[in-house]
PDB file of N, CA and C in Angstrom:
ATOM      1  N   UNK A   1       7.532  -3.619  12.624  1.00  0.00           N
ATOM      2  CA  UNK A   1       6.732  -2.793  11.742  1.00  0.00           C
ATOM      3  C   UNK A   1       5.441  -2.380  12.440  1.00  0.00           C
ATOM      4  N   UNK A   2       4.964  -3.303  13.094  1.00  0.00           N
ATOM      5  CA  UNK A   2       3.649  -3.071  13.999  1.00  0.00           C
ATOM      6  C   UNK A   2       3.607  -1.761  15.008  1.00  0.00           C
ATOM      7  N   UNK A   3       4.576  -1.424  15.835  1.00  0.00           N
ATOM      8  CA  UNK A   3       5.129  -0.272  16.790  1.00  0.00           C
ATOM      9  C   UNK A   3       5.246   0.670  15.977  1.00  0.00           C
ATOM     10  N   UNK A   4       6.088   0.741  14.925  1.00  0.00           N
ATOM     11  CA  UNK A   4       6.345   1.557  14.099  1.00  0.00           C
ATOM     12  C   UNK A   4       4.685   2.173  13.331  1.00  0.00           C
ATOM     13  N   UNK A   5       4.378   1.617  12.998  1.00  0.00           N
ATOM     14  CA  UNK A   5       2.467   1.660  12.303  1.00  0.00           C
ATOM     15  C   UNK A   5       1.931   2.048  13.141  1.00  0.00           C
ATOM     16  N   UNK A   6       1.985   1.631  14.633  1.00  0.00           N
ATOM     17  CA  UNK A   6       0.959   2.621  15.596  1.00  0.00           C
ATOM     18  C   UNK A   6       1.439   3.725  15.831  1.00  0.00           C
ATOM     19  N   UNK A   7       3.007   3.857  16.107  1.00  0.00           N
ATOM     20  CA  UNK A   7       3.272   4.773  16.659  1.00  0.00           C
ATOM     21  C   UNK A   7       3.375   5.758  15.637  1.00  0.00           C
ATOM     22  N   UNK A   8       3.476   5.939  14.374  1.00  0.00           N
ATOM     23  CA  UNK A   8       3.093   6.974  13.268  1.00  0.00           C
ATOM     24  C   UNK A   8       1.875   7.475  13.049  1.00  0.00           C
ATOM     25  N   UNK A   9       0.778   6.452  12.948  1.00  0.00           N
ATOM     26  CA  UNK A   9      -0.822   6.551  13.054  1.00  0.00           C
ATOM     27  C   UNK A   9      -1.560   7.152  14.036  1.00  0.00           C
ATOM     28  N   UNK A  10      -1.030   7.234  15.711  1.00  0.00           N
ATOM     29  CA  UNK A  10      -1.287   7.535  17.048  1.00  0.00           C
ATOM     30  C   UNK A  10      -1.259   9.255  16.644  1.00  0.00           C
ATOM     31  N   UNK A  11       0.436   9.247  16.028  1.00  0.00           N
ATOM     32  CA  UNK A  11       0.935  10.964  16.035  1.00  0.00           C
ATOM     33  C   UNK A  11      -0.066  11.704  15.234  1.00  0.00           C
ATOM     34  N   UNK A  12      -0.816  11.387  14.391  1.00  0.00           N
ATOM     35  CA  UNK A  12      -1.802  11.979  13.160  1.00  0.00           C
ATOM     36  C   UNK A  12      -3.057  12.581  14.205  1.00  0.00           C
ATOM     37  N   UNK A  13      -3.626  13.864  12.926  1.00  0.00           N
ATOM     38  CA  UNK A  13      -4.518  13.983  13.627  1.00  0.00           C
ATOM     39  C   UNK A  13      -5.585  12.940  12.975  1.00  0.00           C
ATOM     40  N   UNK A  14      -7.190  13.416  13.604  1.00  0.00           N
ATOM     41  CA  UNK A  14      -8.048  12.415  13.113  1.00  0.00           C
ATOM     42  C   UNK A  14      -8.332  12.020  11.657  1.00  0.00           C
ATOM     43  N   UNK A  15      -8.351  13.260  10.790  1.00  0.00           N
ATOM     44  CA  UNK A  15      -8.426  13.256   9.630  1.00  0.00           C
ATOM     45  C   UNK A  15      -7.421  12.495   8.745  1.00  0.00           C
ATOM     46  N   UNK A  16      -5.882  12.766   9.074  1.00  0.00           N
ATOM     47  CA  UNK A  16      -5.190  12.536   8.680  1.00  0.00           C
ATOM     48  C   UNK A  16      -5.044  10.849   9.050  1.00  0.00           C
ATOM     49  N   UNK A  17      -5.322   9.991  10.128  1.00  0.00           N
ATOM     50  CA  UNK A  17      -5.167   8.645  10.324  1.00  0.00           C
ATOM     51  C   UNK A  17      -5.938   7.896   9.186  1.00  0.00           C
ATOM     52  N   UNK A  18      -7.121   8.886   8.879  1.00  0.00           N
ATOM     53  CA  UNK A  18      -8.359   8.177   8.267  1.00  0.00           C
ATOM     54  C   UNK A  18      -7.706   8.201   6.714  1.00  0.00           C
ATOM     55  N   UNK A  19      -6.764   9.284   6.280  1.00  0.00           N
ATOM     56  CA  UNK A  19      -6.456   8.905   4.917  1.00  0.00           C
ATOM     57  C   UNK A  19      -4.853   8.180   5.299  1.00  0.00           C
ATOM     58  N   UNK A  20      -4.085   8.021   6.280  1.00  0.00           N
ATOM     59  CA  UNK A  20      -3.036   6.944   6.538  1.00  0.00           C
ATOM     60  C   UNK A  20      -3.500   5.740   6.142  1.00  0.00           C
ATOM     61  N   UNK A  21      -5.056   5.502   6.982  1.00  0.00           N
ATOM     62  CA  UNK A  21      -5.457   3.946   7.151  1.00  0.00           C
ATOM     63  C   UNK A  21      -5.446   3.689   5.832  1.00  0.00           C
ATOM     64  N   UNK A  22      -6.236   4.686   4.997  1.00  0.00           N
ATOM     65  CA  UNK A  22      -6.597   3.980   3.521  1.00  0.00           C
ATOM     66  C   UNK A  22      -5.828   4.090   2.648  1.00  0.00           C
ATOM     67  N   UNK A  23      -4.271   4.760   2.946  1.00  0.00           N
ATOM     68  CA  UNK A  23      -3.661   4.568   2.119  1.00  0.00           C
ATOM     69  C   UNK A  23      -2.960   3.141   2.283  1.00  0.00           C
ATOM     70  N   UNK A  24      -2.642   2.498   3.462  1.00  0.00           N
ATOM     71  CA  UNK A  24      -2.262   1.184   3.665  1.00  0.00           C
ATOM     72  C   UNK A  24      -2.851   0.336   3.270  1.00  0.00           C
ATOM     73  N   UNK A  25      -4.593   0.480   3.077  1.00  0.00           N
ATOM     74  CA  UNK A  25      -5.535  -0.647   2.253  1.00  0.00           C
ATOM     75  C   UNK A  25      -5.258  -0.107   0.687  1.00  0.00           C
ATOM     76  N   UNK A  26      -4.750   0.786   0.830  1.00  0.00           N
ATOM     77  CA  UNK A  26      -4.350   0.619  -1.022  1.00  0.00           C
ATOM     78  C   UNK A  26      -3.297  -0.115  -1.495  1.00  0.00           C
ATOM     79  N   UNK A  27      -1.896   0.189  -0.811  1.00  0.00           N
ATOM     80  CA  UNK A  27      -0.879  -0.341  -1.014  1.00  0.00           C
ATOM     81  C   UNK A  27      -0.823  -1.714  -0.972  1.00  0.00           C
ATOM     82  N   UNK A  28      -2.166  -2.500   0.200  1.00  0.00           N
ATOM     83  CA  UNK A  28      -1.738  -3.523   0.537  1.00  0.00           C
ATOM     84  C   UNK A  28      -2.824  -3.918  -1.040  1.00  0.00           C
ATOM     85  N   UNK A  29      -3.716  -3.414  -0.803  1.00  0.00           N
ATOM     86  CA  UNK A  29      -4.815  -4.228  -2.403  1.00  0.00           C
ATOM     87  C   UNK A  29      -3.871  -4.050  -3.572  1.00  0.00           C
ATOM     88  N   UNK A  30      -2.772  -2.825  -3.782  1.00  0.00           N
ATOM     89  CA  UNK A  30      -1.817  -2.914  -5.182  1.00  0.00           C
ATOM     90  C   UNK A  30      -1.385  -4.333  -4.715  1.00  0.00           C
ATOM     91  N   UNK A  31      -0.736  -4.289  -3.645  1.00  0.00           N
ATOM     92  CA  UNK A  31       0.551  -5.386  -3.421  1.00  0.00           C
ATOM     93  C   UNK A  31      -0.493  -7.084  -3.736  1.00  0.00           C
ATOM     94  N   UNK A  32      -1.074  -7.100  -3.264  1.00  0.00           N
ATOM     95  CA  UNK A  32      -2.416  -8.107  -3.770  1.00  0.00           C
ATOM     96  C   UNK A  32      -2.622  -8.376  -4.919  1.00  0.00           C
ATOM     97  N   UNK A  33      -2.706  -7.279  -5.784  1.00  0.00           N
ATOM     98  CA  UNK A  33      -3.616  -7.498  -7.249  1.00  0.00           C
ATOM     99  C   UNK A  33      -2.153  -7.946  -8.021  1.00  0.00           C
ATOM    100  N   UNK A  34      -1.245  -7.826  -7.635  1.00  0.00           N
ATOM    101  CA  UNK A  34       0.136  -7.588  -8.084  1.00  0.00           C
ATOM    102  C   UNK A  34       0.587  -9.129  -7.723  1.00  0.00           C
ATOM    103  N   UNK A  35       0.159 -10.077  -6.955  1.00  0.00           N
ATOM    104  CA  UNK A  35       0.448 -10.926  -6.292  1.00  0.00           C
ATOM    105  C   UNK A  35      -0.220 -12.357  -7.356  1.00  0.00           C
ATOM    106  N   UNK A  36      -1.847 -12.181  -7.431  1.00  0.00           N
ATOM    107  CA  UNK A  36      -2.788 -12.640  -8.123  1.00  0.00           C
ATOM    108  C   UNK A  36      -2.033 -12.231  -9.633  1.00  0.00           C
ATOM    109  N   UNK A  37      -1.936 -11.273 -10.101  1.00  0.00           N
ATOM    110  CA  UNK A  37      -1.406 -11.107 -11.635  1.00  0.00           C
ATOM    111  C   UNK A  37      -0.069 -11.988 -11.890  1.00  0.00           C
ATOM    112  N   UNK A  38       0.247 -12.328 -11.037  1.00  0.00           N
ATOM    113  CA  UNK A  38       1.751 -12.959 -11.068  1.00  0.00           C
ATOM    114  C   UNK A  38       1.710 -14.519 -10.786  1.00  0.00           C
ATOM    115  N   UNK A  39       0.797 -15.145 -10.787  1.00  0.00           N
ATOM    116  CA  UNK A  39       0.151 -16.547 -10.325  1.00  0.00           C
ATOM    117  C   UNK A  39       1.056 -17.941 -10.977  1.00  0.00           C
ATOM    118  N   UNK A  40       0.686 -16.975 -12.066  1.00  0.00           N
ATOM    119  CA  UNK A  40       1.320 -17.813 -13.114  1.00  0.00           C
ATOM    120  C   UNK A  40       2.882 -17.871 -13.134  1.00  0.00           C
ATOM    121  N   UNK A  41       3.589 -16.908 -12.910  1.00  0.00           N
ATOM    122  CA  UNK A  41       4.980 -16.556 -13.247  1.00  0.00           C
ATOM    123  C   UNK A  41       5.966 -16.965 -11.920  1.00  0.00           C
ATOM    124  N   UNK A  42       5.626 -16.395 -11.173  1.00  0.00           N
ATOM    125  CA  UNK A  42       6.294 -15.973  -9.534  1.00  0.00           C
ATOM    126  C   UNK A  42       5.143 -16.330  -8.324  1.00  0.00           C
ATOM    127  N   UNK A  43       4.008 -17.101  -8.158  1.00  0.00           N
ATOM    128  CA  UNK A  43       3.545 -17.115  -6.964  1.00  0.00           C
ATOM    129  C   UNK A  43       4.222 -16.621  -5.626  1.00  0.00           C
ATOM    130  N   UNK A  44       3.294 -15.784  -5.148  1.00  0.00           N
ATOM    131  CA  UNK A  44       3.613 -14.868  -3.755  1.00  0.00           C
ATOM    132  C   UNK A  44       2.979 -15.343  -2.784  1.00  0.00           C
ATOM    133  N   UNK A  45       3.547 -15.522  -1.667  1.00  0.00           N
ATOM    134  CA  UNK A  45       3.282 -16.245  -0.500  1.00  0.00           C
ATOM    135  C   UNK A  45       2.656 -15.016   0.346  1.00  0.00           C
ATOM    136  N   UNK A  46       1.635 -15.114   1.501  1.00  0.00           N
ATOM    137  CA  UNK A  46       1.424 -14.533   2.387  1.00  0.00           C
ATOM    138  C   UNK A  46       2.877 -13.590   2.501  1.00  0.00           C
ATOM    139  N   UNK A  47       3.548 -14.115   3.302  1.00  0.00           N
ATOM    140  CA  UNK A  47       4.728 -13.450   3.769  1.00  0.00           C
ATOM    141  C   UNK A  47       5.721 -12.932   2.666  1.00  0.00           C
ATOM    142  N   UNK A  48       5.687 -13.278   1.077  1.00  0.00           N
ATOM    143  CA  UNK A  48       6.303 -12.195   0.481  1.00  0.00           C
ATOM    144  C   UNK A  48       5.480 -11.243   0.488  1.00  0.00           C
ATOM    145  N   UNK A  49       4.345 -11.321   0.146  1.00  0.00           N
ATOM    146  CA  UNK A  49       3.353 -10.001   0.590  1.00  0.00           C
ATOM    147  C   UNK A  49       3.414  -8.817   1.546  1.00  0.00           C
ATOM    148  N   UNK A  50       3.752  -9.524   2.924  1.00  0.00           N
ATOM    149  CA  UNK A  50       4.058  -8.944   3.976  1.00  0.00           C
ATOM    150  C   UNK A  50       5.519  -8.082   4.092  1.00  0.00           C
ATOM    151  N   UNK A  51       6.847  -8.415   3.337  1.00  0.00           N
ATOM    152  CA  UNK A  51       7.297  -8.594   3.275  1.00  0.00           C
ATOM    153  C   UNK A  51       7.937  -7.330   2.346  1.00  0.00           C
ATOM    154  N   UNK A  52       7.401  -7.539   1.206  1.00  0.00           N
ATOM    155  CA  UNK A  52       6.688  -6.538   0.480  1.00  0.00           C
ATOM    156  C   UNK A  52       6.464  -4.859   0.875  1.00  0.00           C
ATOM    157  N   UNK A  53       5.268  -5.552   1.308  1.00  0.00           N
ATOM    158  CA  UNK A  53       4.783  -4.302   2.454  1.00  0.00           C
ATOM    159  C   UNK A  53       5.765  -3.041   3.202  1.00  0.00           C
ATOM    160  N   UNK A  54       6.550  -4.596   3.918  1.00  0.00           N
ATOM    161  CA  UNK A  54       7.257  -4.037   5.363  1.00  0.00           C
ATOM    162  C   UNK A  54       8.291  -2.864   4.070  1.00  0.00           C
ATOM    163  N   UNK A  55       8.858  -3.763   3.314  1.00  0.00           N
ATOM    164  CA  UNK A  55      10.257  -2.993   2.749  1.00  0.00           C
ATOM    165  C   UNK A  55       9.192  -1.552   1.576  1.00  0.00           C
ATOM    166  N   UNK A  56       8.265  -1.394   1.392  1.00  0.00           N
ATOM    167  CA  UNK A  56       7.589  -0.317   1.012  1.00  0.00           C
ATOM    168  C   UNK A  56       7.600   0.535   1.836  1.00  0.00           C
ATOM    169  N   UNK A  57       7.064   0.362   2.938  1.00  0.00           N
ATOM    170  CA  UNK A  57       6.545   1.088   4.082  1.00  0.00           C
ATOM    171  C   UNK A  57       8.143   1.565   5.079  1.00  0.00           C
ATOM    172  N   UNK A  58       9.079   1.368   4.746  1.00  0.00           N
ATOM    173  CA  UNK A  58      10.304   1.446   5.540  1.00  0.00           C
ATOM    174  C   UNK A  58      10.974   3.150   5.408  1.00  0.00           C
ATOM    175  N   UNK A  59      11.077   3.746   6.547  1.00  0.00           N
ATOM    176  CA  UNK A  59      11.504   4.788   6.674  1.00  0.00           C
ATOM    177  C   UNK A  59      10.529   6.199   5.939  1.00  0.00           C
ATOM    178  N   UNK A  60       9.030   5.779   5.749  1.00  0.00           N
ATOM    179  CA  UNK A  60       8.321   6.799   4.618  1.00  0.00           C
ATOM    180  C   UNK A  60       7.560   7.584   5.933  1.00  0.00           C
ATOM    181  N   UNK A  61       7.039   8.389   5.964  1.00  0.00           N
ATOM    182  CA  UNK A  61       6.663   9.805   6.441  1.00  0.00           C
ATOM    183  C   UNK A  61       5.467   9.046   6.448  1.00  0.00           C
ATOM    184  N   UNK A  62       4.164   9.539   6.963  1.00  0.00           N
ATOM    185  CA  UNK A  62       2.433   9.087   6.819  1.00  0.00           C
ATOM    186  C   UNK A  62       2.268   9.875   5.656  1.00  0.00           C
ATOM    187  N   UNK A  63       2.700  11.288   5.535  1.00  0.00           N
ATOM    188  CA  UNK A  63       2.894  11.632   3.709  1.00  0.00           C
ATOM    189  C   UNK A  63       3.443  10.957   2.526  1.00  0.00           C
ATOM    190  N   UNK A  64       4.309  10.497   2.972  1.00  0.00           N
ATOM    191  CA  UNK A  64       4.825   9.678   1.953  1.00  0.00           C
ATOM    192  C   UNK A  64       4.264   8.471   1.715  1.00  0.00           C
ATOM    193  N   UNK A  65       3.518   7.977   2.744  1.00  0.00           N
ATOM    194  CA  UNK A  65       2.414   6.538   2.492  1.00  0.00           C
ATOM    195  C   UNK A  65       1.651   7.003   1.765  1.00  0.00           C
ATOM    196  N   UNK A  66       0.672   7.870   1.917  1.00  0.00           N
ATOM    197  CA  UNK A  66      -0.547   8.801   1.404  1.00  0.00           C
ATOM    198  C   UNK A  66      -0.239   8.761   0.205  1.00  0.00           C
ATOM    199  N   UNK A  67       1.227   9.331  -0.329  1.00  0.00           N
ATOM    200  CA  UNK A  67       1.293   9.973  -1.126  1.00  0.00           C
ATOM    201  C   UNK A  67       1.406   8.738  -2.668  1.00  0.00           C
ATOM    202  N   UNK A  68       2.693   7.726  -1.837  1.00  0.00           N
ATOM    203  CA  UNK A  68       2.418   6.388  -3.063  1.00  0.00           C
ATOM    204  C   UNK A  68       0.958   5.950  -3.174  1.00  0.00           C
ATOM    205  N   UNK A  69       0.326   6.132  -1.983  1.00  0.00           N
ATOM    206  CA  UNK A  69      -1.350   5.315  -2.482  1.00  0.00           C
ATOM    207  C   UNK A  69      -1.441   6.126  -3.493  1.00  0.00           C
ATOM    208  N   UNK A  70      -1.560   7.591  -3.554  1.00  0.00           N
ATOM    209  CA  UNK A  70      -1.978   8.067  -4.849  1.00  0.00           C
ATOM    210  C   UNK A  70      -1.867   7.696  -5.764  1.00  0.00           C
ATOM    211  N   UNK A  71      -0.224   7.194  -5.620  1.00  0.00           N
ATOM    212  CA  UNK A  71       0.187   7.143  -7.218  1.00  0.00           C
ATOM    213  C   UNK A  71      -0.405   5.520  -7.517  1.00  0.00           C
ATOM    214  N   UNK A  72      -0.653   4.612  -6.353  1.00  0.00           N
ATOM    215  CA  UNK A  72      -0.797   3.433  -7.272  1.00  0.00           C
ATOM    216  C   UNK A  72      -2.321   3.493  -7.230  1.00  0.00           C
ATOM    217  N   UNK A  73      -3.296   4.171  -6.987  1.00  0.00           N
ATOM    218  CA  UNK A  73      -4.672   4.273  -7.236  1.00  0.00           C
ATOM    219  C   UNK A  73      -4.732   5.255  -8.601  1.00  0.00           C
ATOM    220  N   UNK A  74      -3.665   6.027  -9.147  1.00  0.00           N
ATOM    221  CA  UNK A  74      -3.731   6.670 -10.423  1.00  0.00           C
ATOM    222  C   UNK A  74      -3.353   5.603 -11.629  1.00  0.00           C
ATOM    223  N   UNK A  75      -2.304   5.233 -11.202  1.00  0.00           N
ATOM    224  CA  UNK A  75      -1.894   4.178 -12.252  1.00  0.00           C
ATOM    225  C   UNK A  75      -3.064   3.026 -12.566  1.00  0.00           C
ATOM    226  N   UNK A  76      -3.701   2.478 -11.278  1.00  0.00           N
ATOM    227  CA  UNK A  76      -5.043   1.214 -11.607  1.00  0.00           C
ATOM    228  C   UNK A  76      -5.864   2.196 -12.335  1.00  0.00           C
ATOM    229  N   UNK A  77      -6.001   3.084 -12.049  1.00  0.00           N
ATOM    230  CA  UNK A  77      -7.405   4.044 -12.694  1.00  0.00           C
ATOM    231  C   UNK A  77      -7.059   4.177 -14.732  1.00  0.00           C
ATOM    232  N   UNK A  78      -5.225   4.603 -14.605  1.00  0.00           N
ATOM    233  CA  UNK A  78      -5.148   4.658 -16.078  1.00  0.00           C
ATOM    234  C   UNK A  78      -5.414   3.517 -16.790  1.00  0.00           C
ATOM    235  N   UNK A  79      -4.731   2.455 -16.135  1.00  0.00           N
ATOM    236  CA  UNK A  79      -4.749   1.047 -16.626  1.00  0.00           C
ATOM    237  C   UNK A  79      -6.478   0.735 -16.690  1.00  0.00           C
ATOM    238  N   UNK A  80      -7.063   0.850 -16.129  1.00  0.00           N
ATOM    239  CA  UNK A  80      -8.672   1.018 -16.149  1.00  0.00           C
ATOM    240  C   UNK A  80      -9.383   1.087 -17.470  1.00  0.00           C
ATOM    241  N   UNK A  81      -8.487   2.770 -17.604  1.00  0.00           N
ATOM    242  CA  UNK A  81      -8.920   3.313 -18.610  1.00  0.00           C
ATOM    243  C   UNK A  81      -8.744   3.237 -20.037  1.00  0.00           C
ATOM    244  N   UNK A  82      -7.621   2.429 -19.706  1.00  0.00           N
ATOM    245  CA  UNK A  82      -6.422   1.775 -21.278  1.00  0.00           C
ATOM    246  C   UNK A  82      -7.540   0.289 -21.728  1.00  0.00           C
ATOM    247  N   UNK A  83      -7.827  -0.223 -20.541  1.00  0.00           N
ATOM    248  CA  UNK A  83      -8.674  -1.344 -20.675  1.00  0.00           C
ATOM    249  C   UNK A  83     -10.302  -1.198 -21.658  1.00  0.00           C
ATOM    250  N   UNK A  84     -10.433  -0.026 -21.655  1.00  0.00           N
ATOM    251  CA  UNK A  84     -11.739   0.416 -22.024  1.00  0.00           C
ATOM    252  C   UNK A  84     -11.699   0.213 -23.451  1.00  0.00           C
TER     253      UNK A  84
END
């Protein structure tokens, strides 16, 4: 997965790495908050986390990374907003 992550990230231009990178700190903070919410039920290990990750991230475009961060930074935002 590591080769694969550079070598997709390398191909981008500058702009575009900078919203790759942060879409991977999104996915990985969903996959996190998702991890912690589940404490109780299913505890997640480092490596299901990772794991996680890898099988998210499998065969997706740097658009298609981008593009799920969206959706799971829309969904925390509704849930946000449901919370209110």
């Amino acid at each position: 997965m590591k080769a694969s992550l550079s070598e997709v990230r390398e191909s981008l231009t500058p702009e575009k790495r900078a919203a790759f990178d942060n879409a991977l700190k999104v996915m990985l903070a969903g996959m996190t908050m998702n991890a912690l919410g589940s404490v109780f039920t299913k505890p997640m290990s480092e490596d299901d986390i990772k794991n996680q990750l890898k099988t998210e991230l499998d065969g997706k475009t740097a658009d298609q990374v981008i593009a799920r961060a969206d959706v799971i930074k829309a969904d925390f935002q509704a849930k946000q907003k449901a919370a209110k």
